[in-house]
Protein backbone atom coordinates (compact mmCIF):
# COMPACT_ATOMS: atom_id res chain seq x y z
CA UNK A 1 111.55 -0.84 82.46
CA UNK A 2 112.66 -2.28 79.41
CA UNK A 3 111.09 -0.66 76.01
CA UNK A 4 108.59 -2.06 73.73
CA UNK A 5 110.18 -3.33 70.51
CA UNK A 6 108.82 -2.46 67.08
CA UNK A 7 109.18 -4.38 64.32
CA UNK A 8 110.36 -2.29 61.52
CA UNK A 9 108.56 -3.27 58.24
CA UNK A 10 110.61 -3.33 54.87
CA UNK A 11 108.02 -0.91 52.23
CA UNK A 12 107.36 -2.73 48.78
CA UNK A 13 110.04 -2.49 46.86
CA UNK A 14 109.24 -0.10 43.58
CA UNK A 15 108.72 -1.51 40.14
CA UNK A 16 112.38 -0.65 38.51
CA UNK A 17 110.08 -0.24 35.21
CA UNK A 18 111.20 3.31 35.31
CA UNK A 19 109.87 5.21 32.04
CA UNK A 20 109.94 2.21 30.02
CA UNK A 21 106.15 2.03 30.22
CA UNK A 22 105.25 5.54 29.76
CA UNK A 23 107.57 4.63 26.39
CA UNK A 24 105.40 2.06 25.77
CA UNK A 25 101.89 3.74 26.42
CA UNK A 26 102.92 6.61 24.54
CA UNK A 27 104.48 4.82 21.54
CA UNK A 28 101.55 2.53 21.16
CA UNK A 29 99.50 5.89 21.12
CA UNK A 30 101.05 7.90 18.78
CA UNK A 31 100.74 4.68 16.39
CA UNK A 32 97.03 4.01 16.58
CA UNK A 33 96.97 8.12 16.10
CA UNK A 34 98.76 8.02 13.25
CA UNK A 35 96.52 5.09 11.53
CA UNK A 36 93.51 6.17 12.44
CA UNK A 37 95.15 10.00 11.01
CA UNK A 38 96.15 7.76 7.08
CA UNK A 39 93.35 6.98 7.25
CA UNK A 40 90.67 9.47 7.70
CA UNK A 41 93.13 12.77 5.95
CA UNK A 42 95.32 11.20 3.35
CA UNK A 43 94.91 8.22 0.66
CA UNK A 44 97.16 6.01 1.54
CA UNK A 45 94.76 3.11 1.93
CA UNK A 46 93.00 3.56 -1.24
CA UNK A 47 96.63 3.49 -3.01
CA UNK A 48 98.03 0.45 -1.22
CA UNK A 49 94.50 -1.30 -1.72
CA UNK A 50 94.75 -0.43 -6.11
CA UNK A 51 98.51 -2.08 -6.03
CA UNK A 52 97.32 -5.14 -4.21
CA UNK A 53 93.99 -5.32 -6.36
CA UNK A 54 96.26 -4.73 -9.25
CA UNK A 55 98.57 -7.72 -8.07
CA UNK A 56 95.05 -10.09 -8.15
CA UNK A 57 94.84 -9.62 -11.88
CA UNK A 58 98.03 -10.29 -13.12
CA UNK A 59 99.39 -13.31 -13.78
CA UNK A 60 101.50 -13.71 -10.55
CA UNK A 61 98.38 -13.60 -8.75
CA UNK A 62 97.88 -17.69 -8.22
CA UNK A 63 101.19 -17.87 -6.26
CA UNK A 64 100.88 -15.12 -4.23
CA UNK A 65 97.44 -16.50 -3.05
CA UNK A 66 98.87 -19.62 -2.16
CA UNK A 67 101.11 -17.48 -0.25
CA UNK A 68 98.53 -15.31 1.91
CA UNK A 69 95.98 -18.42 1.61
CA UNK A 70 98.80 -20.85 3.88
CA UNK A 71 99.00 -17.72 6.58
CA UNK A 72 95.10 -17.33 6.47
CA UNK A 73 94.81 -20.82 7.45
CA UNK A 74 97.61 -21.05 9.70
CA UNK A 75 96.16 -18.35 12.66
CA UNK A 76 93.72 -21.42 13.60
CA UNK A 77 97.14 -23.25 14.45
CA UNK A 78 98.73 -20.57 15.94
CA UNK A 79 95.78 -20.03 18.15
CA UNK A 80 95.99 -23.34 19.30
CA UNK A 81 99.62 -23.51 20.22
CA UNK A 82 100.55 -20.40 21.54
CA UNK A 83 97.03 -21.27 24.32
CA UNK A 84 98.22 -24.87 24.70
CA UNK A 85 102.27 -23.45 25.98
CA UNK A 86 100.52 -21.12 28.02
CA UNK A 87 98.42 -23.23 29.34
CA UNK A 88 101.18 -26.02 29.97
CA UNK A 89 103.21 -23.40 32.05
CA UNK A 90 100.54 -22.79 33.84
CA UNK A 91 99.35 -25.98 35.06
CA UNK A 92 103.62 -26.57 35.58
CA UNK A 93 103.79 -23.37 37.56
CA UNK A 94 101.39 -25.08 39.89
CA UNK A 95 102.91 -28.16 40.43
CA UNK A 96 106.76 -27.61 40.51
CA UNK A 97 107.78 -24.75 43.20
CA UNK A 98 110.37 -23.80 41.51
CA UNK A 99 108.51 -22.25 38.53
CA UNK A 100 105.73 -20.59 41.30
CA UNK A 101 106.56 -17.07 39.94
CA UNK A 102 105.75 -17.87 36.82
CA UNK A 103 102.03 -18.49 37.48
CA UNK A 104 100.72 -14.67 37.04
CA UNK A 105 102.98 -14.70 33.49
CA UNK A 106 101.28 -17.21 32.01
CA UNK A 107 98.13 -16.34 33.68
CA UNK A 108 98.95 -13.12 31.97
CA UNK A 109 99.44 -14.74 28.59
CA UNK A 110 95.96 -16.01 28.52
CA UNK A 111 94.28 -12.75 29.10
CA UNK A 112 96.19 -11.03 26.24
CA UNK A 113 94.77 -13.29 23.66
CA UNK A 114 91.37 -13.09 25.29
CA UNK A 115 90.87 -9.85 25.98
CA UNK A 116 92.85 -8.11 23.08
CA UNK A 117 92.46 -10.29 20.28
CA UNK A 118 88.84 -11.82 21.65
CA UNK A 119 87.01 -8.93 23.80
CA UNK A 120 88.71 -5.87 22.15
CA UNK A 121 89.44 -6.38 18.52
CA UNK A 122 86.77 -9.08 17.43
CA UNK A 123 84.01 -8.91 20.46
CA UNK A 124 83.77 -4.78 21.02
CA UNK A 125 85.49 -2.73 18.11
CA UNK A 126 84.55 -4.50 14.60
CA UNK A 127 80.69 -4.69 15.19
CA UNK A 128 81.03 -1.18 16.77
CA UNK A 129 83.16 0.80 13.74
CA UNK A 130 81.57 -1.46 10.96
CA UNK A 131 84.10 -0.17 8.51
CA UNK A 132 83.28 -1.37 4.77
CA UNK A 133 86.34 -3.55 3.38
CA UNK A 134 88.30 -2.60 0.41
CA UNK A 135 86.07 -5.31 -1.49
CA UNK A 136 83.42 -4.02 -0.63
CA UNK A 137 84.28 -0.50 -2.03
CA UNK A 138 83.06 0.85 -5.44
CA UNK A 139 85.99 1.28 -6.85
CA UNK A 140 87.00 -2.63 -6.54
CA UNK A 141 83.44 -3.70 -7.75
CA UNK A 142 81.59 -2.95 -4.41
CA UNK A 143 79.04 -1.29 -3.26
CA UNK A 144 79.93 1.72 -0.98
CA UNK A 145 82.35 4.81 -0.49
CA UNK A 146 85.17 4.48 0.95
CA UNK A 147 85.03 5.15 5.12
CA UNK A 148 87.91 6.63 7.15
CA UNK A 149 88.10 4.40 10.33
CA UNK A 150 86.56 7.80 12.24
CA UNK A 151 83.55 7.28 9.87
CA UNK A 152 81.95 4.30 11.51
CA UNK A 153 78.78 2.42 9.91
CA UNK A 154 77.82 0.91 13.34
CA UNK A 155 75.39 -2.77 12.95
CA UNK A 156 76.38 -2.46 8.79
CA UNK A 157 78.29 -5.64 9.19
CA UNK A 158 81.31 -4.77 7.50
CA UNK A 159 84.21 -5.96 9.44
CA UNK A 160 87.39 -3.99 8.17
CA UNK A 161 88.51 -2.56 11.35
CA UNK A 162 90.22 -4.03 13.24
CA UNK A 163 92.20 -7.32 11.45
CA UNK A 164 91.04 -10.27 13.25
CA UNK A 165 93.78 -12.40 12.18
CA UNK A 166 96.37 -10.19 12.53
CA UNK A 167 95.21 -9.47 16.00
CA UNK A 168 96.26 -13.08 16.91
CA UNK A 169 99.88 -12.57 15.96
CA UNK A 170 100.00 -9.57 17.58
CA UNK A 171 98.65 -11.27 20.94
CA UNK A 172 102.40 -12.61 20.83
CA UNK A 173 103.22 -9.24 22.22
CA UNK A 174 102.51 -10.99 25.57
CA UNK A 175 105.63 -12.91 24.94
CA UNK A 176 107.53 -9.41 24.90
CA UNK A 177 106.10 -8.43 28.09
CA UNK A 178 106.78 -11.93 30.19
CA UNK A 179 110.13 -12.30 29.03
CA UNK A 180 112.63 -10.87 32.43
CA UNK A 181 113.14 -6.94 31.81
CA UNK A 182 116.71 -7.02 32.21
CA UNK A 183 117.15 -9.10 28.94
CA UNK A 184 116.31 -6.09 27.04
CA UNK A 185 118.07 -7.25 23.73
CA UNK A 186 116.00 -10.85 24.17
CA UNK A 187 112.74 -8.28 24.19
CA UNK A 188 113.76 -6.13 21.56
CA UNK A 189 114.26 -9.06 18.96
CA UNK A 190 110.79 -10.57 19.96
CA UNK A 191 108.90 -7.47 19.60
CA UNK A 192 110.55 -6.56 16.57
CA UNK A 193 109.54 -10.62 15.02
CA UNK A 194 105.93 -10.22 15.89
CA UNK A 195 105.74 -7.08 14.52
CA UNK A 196 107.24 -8.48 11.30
CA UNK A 197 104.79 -11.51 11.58
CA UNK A 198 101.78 -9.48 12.03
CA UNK A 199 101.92 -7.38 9.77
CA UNK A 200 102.91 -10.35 7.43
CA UNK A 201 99.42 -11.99 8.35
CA UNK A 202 97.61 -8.35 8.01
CA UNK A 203 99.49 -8.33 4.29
CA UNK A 204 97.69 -11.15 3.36
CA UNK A 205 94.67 -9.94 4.38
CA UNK A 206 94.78 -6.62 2.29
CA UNK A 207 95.83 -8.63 -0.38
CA UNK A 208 92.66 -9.98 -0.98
CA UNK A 209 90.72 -6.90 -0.48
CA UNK A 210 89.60 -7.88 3.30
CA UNK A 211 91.54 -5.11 4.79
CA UNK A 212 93.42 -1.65 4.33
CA UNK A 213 96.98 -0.89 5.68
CA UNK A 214 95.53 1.17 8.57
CA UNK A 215 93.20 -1.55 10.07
CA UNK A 216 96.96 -3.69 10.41
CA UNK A 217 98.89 -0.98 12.15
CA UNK A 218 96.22 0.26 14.65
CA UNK A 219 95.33 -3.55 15.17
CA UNK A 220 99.15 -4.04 16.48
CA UNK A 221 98.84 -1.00 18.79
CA UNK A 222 95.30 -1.31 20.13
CA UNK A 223 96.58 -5.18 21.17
CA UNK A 224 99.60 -3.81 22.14
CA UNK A 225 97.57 -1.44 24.57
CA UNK A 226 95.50 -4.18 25.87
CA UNK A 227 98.89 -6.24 26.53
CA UNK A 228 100.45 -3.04 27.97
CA UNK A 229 97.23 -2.31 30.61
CA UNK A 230 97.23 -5.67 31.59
CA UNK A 231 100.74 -6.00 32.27
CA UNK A 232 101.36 -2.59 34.55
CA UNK A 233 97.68 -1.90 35.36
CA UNK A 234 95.81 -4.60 36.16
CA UNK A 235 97.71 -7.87 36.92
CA UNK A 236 100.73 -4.97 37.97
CA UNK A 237 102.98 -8.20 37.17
CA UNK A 238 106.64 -5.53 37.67
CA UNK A 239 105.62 -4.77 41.33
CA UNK A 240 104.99 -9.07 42.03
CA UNK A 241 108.41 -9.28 40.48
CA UNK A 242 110.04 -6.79 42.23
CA UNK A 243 108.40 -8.26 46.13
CA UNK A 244 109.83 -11.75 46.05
CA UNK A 245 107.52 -12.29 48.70
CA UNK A 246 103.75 -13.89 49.54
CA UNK A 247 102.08 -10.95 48.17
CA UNK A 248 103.81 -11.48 44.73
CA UNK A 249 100.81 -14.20 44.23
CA UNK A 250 97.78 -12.68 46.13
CA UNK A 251 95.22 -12.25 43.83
CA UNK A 252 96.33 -15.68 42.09
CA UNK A 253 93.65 -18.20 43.12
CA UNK A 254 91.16 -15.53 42.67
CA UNK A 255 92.09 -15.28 38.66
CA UNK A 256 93.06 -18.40 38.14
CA UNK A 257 89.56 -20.23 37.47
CA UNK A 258 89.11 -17.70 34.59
CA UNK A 259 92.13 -18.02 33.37
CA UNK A 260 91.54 -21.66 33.16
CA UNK A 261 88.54 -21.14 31.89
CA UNK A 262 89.49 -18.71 29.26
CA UNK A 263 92.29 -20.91 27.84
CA UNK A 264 89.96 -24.11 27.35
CA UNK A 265 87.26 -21.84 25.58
CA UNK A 266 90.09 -19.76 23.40
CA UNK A 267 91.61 -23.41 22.29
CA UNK A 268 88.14 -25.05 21.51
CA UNK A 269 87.58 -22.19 19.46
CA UNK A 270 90.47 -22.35 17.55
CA UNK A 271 90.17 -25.93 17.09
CA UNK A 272 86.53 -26.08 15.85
CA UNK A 273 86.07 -22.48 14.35
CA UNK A 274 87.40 -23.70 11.51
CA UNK A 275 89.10 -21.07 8.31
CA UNK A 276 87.08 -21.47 5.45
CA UNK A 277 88.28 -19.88 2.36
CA UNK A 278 86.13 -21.32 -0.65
CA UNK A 279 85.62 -20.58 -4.06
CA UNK A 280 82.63 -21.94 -6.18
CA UNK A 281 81.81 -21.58 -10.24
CA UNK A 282 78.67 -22.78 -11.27
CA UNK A 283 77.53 -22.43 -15.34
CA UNK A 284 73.78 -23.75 -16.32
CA UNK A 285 73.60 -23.35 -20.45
CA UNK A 286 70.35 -22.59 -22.01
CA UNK A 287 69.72 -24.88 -24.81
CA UNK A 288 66.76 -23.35 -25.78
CA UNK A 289 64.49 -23.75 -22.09
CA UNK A 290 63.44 -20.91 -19.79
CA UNK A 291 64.97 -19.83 -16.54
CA UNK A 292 63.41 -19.24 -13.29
CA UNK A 293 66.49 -17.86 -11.00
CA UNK A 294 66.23 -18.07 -7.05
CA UNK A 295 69.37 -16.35 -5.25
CA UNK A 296 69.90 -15.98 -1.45
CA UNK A 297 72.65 -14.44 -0.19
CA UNK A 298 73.49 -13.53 3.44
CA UNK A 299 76.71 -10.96 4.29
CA UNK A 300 77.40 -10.77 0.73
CA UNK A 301 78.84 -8.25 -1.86
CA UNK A 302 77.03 -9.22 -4.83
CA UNK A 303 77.29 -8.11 -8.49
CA UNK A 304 74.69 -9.21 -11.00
CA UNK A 305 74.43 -8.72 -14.55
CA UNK A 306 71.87 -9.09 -16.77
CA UNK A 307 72.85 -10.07 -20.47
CA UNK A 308 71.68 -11.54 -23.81
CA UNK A 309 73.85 -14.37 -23.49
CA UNK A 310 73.30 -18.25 -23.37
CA UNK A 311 73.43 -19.46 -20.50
CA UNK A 312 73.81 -18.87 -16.45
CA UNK A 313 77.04 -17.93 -14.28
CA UNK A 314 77.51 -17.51 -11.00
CA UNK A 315 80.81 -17.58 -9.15
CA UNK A 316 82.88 -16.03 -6.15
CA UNK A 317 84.68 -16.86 -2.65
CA UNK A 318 83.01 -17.56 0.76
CA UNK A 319 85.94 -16.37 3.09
CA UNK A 320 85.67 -15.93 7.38
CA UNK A 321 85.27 -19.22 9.80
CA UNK A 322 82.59 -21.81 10.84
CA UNK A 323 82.33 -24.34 13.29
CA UNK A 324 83.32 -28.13 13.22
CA UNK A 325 79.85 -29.11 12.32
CA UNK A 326 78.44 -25.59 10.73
CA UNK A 327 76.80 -25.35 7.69
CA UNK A 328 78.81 -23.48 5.13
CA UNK A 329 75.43 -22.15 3.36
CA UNK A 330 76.73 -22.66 0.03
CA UNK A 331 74.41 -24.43 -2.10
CA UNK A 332 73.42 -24.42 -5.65
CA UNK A 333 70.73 -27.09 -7.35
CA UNK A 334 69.39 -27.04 -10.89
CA UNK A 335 66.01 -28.62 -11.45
CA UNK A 336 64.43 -29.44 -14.68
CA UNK A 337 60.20 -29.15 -14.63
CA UNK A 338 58.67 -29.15 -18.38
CA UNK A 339 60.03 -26.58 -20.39
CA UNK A 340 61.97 -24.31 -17.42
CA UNK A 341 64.47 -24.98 -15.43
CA UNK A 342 64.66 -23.59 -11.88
CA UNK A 343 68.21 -22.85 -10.68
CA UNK A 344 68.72 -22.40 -6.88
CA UNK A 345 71.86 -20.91 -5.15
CA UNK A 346 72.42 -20.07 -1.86
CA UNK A 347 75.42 -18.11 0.17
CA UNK A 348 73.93 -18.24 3.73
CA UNK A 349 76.40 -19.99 6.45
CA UNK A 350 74.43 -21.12 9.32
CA UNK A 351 76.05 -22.41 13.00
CA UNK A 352 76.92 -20.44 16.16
CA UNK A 353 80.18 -20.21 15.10
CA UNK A 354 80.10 -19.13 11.80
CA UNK A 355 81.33 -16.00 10.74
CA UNK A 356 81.63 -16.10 6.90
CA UNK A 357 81.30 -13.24 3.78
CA UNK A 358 80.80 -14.09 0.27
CA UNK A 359 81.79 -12.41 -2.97
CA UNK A 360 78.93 -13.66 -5.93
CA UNK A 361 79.40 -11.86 -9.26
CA UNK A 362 76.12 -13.69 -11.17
CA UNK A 363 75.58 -13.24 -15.27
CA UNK A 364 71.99 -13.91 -15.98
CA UNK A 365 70.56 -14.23 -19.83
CA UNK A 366 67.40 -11.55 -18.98
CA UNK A 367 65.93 -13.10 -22.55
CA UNK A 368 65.72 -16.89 -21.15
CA UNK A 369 64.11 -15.97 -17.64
CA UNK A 370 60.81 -16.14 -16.33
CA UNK A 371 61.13 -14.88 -12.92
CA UNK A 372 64.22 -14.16 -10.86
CA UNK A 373 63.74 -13.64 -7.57
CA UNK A 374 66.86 -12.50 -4.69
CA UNK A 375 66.56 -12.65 -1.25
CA UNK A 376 69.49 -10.63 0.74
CA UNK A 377 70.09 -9.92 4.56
CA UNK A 378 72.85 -7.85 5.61
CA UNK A 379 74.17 -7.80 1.70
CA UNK A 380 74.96 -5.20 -0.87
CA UNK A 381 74.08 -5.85 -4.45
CA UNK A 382 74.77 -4.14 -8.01
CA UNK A 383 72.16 -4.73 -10.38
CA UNK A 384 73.81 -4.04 -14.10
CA UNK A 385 71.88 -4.06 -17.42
CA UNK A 386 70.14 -2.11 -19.65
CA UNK A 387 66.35 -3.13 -18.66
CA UNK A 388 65.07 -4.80 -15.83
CA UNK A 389 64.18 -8.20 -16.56
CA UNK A 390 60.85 -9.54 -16.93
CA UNK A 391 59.60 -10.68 -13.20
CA UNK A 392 62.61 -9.90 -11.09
CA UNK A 393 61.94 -9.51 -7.46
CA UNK A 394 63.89 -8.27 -4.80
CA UNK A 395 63.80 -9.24 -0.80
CA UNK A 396 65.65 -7.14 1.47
CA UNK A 397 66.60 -6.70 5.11
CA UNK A 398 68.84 -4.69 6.31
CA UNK A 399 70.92 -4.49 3.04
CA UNK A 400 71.69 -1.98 -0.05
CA UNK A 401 70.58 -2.26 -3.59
CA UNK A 402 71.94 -0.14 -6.72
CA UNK A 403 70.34 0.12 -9.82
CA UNK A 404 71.27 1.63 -12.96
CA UNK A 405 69.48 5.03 -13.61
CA UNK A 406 68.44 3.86 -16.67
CA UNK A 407 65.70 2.00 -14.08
CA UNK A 408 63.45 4.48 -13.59
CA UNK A 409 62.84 5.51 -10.13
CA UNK A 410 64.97 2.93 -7.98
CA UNK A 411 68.14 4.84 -8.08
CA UNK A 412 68.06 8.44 -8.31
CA UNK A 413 71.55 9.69 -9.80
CA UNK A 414 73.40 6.32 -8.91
CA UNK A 415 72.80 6.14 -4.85
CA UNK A 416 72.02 3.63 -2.98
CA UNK A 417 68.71 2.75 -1.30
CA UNK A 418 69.45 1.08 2.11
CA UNK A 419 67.07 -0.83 3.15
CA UNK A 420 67.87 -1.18 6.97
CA UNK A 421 64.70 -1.93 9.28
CA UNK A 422 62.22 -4.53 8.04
CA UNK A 423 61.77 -6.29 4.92
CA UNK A 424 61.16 -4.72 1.78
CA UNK A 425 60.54 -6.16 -1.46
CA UNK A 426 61.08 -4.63 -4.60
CA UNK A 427 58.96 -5.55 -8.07
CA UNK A 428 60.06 -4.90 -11.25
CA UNK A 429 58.15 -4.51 -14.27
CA UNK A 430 56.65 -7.84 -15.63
CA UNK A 431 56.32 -9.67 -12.27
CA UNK A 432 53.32 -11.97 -12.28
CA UNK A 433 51.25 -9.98 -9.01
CA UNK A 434 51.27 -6.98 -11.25
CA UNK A 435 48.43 -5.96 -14.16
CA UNK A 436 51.06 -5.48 -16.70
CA UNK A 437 50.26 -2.36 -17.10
CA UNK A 438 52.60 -0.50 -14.45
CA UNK A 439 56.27 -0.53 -15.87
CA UNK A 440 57.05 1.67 -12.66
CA UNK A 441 59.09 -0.52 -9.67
CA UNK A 442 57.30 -0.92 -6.34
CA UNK A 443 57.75 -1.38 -3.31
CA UNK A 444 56.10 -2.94 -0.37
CA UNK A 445 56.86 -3.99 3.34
CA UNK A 446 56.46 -7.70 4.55
């Protein structure tokens, strides 16, 4: 009787990653540890943020913005063709055989960018921390304290941590990780040019008071992590590589719709969401007629002063993105009716893909106005001057306002009042709706 035969089965070969990715995990961990230590236990973000606020007022300052102004604009660009490679390979790994094991790398390329730089960095972690920016600090002529990245101001709209545009060059880490394991000096040289490059584009950023040094380095790591987990964990791209065989693609057809999918949407966005980096100066003189001042500002750090002088200022930067066809929300009109004239500006970007802050630093001549009257959502404003002026009013959601103490009641030993559910509005001695009588400020709720 002759024997069954068995059919001995070779195992799946083991990924030959060894330790390298324990390296990896762990080194990516003790850097985002060590940023988010910086920042919350020593001052080394406050320094490096004076020496770069220092460099924007001296005279070198209109070169170097050129500088971080061409890599601002360029991450649009580099958004754009780092999806469209990717996306070639993968529509080549489909139709030429010979580049078939290539299809989960590029696959793999596309869900880096869109889940570290999109879902991670910009989608989950800025709204969530809400870290103020340096700008946006008192020291540099803002509004609040300084906050430690472990001191999160969750739904405040401040978008310090992470570094959205960093986190794009840093989705080049993907290149790292597809590039064969064996050419270990090939991947040593990449890693250690987007690291440069990243931290080049998170440079300029801190330069103009967007971002502090440790919102750069943990943005490299946390993408770094994302790139990591995707590469061992979840698309487990070593062990396909290591079983030259038909399970080295299972999974692919199942992925490959969103990956698709994910690489048109990433590259429309970074087509159409558009940089915008805009500054604006706007003077109205006096010559002798009466002001009535209406100011709207939306995600702005505003500073407004109120002097004897003659005439009206305004000026500052919109900075962020918008769409194609978005409304940048800057505006400003001047309008002469008998003896006043109304002046109307406006800092409020509109369009589903708009994602803009503004800087406004306003002079106002209190003696020449009639009524002044500032709407803010989601803003912080410093009100300077010895008295309030006659008629100002003050509508607020979900924003900050600072007074000097000299103003009575509105800010008790220089705090804010944050103004966070609702809308308030504030009245000021002299407003019209009043008797005259109460030199007190009010307030009400709408």
């Amino acid at each position: 009787m002759t024997p069954p035969s068995h059919t001995l089965e070779t195992p799946p070969k083991k990924s030959r990653s060894g330790t390298r990715w324990r390296m990896e995990l762990i080194g990516s961990l003790v850097v985002l540890a060590l940023a988010v230590f910086i920042s919350h236990f020593t001052d080394l973000d406050m320094t490096v943020a004076r020496i770069f606020h220092a460099q924007q007022q001296s005279d070198a300052a209109g070169i170097l913005d050129k500088l971080w102004s061409w890599f601002y604009h360029a991450v649009g660009t580099v958004t754009v063709s780092f999806v469209v490679v990717l996306l070639a390979g993968l529509i080549t790994s489909l139709v030429a055989s010979r580049f078939r094991n290539w299809r989960f790398h590029f696959l793999y390329g596309i869900f880096v960018i869109l889940f570290g730089h999109g879902l991670v960095i910009n989608g989950i972690l800025k709204e969530a921390v809400g870290r103020p920016r340096p700008r946006n600090i008192i020291e540099f002529g803002g509004t609040l304290d300084y906050h430690s990245i472990l001191q999160p101001l969750p739904g405040s709209h401040h978008l310090s941590f992470p570094c959205g545009h960093a986190s794009i060059i840093f989705a080049m880490y993907a290149i790292y990780f597809i590039i064969p394991r064996r050419l270990r000096l090939v991947r040593g040289l990449v890693f250690v040019a987007v690291t440069i490059a990243g931290t080049i584009s998170g440079f300029g950023r801190i330069a103009v008071g967007a971002h502090f040094l440790t919102d750069v380095i943990a943005t490299g790591a946390l993408v770094f992590l994302t790139a990591h987990v995707l590469y061992y964990g979840i698309l487990k791209i070593p062990n396909r590589e290591d079983n030259h065989d038909v399970t080295a693609q299972s999974g692919f057809w199942t992925l490959m719709p969103l990956g698709l999918l994910s690489a048109i949407i990433i590259a429309i966005g970074g087509i159409f969401a558009i940089p915008l980096n805009r500054t604006f100066s706007h003077v109205v003189p006096v010559d002798g007629r009466a002001l009535a001042v209406d100011i709207r500002l939306r995600r702005s750090n505003a500073e407004i002063t109120f002097t004897n002088a003659a005439e009206f200022m305004i000026r500052g930067e919109m900075e962020g993105f918008r769409g194609f066809n978005d409304n940048t929300g800057h505006r400003f009109r001047t309008t002469d009716n008998a003896d006043v004239t109304v002046v109307r500006f406006e800092a409020k970007p509109r369009g589903w893909l708009s994602d803009v802050d503004s800087v406004v630093s306003a002079a106002i001549p209190s003696n020449h106005v009639t009524t002044i009257r500032i709407e803010l959502e989601d803003s912080q404003i410093r009100l300077d001057g010895s008295v309030p002026p006659t008629g100002l009013r003050i509508e607020a959601i979900g924003s900050r306002v600072m007074a000097p103490d000299s103003w009575s009641q509105l800010a008790v030993s220089n705090q804010w009042m944050s103004i966070r559910k609702g809308r308030k509005t504030l009245y000021f001695r002299g407003d019209p709706r009043q008797s005259g009588l109460d030199l007190e400020p009010t307030t009400e709720s709408d």
